[in-house]
Protein backbone atom coordinates (compact mmCIF):
# COMPACT_ATOMS: atom_id res chain seq x y z
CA UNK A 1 151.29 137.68 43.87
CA UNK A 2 151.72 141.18 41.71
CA UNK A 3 152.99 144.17 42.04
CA UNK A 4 150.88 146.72 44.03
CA UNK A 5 149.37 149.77 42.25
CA UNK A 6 150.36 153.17 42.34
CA UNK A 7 147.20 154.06 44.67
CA UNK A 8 148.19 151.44 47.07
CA UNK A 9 151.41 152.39 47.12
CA UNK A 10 150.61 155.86 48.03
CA UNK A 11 149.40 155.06 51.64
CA UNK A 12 152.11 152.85 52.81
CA UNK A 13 154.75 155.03 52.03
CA UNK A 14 157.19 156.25 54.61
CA UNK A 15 154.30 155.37 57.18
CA UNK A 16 157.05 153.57 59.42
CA UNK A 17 159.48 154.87 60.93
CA UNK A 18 162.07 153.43 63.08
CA UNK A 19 163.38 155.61 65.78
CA UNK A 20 165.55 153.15 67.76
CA UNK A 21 167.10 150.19 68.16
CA UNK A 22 163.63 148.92 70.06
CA UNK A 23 162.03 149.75 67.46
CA UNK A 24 163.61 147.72 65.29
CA UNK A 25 163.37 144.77 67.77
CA UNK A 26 159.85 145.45 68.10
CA UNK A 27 159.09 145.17 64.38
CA UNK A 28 161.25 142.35 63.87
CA UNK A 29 159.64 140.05 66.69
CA UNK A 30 155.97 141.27 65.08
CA UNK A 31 157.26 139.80 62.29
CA UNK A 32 158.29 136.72 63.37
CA UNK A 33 154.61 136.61 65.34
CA UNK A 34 152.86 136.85 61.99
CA UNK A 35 155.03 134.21 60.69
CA UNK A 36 153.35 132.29 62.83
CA UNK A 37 156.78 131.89 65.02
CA UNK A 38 155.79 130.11 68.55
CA UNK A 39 159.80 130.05 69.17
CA UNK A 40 161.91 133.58 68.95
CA UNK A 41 165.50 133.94 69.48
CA UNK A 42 166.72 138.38 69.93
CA UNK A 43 170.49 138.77 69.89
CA UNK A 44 172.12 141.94 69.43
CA UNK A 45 175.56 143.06 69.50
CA UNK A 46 176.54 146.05 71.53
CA UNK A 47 172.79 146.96 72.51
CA UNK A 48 171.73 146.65 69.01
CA UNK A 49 173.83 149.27 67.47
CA UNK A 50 176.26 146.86 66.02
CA UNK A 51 174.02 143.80 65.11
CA UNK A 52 170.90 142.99 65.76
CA UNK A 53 169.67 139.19 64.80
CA UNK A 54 166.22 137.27 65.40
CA UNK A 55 166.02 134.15 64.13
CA UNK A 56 162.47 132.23 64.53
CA UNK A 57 160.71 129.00 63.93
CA UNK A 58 157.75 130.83 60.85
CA UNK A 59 156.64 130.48 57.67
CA UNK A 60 159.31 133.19 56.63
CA UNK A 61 158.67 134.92 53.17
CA UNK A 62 159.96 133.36 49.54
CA UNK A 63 162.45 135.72 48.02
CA UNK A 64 160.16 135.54 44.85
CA UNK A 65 157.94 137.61 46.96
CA UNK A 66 160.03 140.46 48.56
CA UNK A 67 159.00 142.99 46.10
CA UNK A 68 155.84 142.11 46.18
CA UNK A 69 154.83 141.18 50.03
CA UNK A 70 151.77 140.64 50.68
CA UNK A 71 149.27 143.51 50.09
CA UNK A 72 147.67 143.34 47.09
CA UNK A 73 145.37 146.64 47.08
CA UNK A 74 144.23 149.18 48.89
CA UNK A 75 140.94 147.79 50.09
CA UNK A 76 143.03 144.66 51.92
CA UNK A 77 144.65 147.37 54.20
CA UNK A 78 141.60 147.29 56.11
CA UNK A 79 141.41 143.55 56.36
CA UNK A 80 144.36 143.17 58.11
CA UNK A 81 144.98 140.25 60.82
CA UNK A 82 148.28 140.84 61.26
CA UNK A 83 150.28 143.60 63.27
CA UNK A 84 151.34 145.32 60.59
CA UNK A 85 151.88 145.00 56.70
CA UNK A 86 154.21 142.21 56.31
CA UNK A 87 157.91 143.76 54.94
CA UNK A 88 156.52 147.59 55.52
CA UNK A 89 158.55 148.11 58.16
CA UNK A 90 162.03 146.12 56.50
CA UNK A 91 161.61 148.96 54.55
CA UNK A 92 162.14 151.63 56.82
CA UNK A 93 164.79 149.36 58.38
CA UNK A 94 166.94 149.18 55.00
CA UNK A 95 166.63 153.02 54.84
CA UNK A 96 168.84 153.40 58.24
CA UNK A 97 170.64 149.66 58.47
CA UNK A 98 172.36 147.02 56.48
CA UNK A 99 169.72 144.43 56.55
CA UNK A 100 170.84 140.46 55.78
């Protein structure tokens, strides 16, 4: 993996946006999906506002990789299989949330 460039970087940014706590649930559980997850687990404390947690059976992503993810330039965005661009929208997450 490597660092995207600056004209890749360009698109994704701030192009998700969470708006509630579904939203956040929703992304999540896509994640998990691409994972390849066939076994998904939501819990959230006090309707989400307080904690929400998904824990899955996939492939999960090496912390080597976080900055990185999985994008590596702006031609691959439209070869995408997955539902969305795997960490884009833990971004957006971190922005409003503590994220663990």
């Amino acid at each position: 993996m490597k660092q995207l460039s600056a004209a890749t970087v360009r698109p994704l940014s701030n192009s998700q946006i969470i708006t509630s706590v579904t939203s956040v649930v929703k992304e999540l559980i896509e994640n998990s999906l691409d994972a390849g997850a066939t076994s998904i687990d939501v819990r959230l404390e006090n309707y989400g506002f307080d904690k929400i947690e998904v824990q899955d059976n996939g492939e999960g992503i090496k912390a080597v990789d976080v900055p990185v993810m999985a994008i590596d330039s702006h031609e691959d965005l439209r070869n995408l299989a997955t539902y969305g661009f795997q960490g884009e929208a833990l971004g957006s997450i971190c922005s409003v949330a503590e994220l663990l």
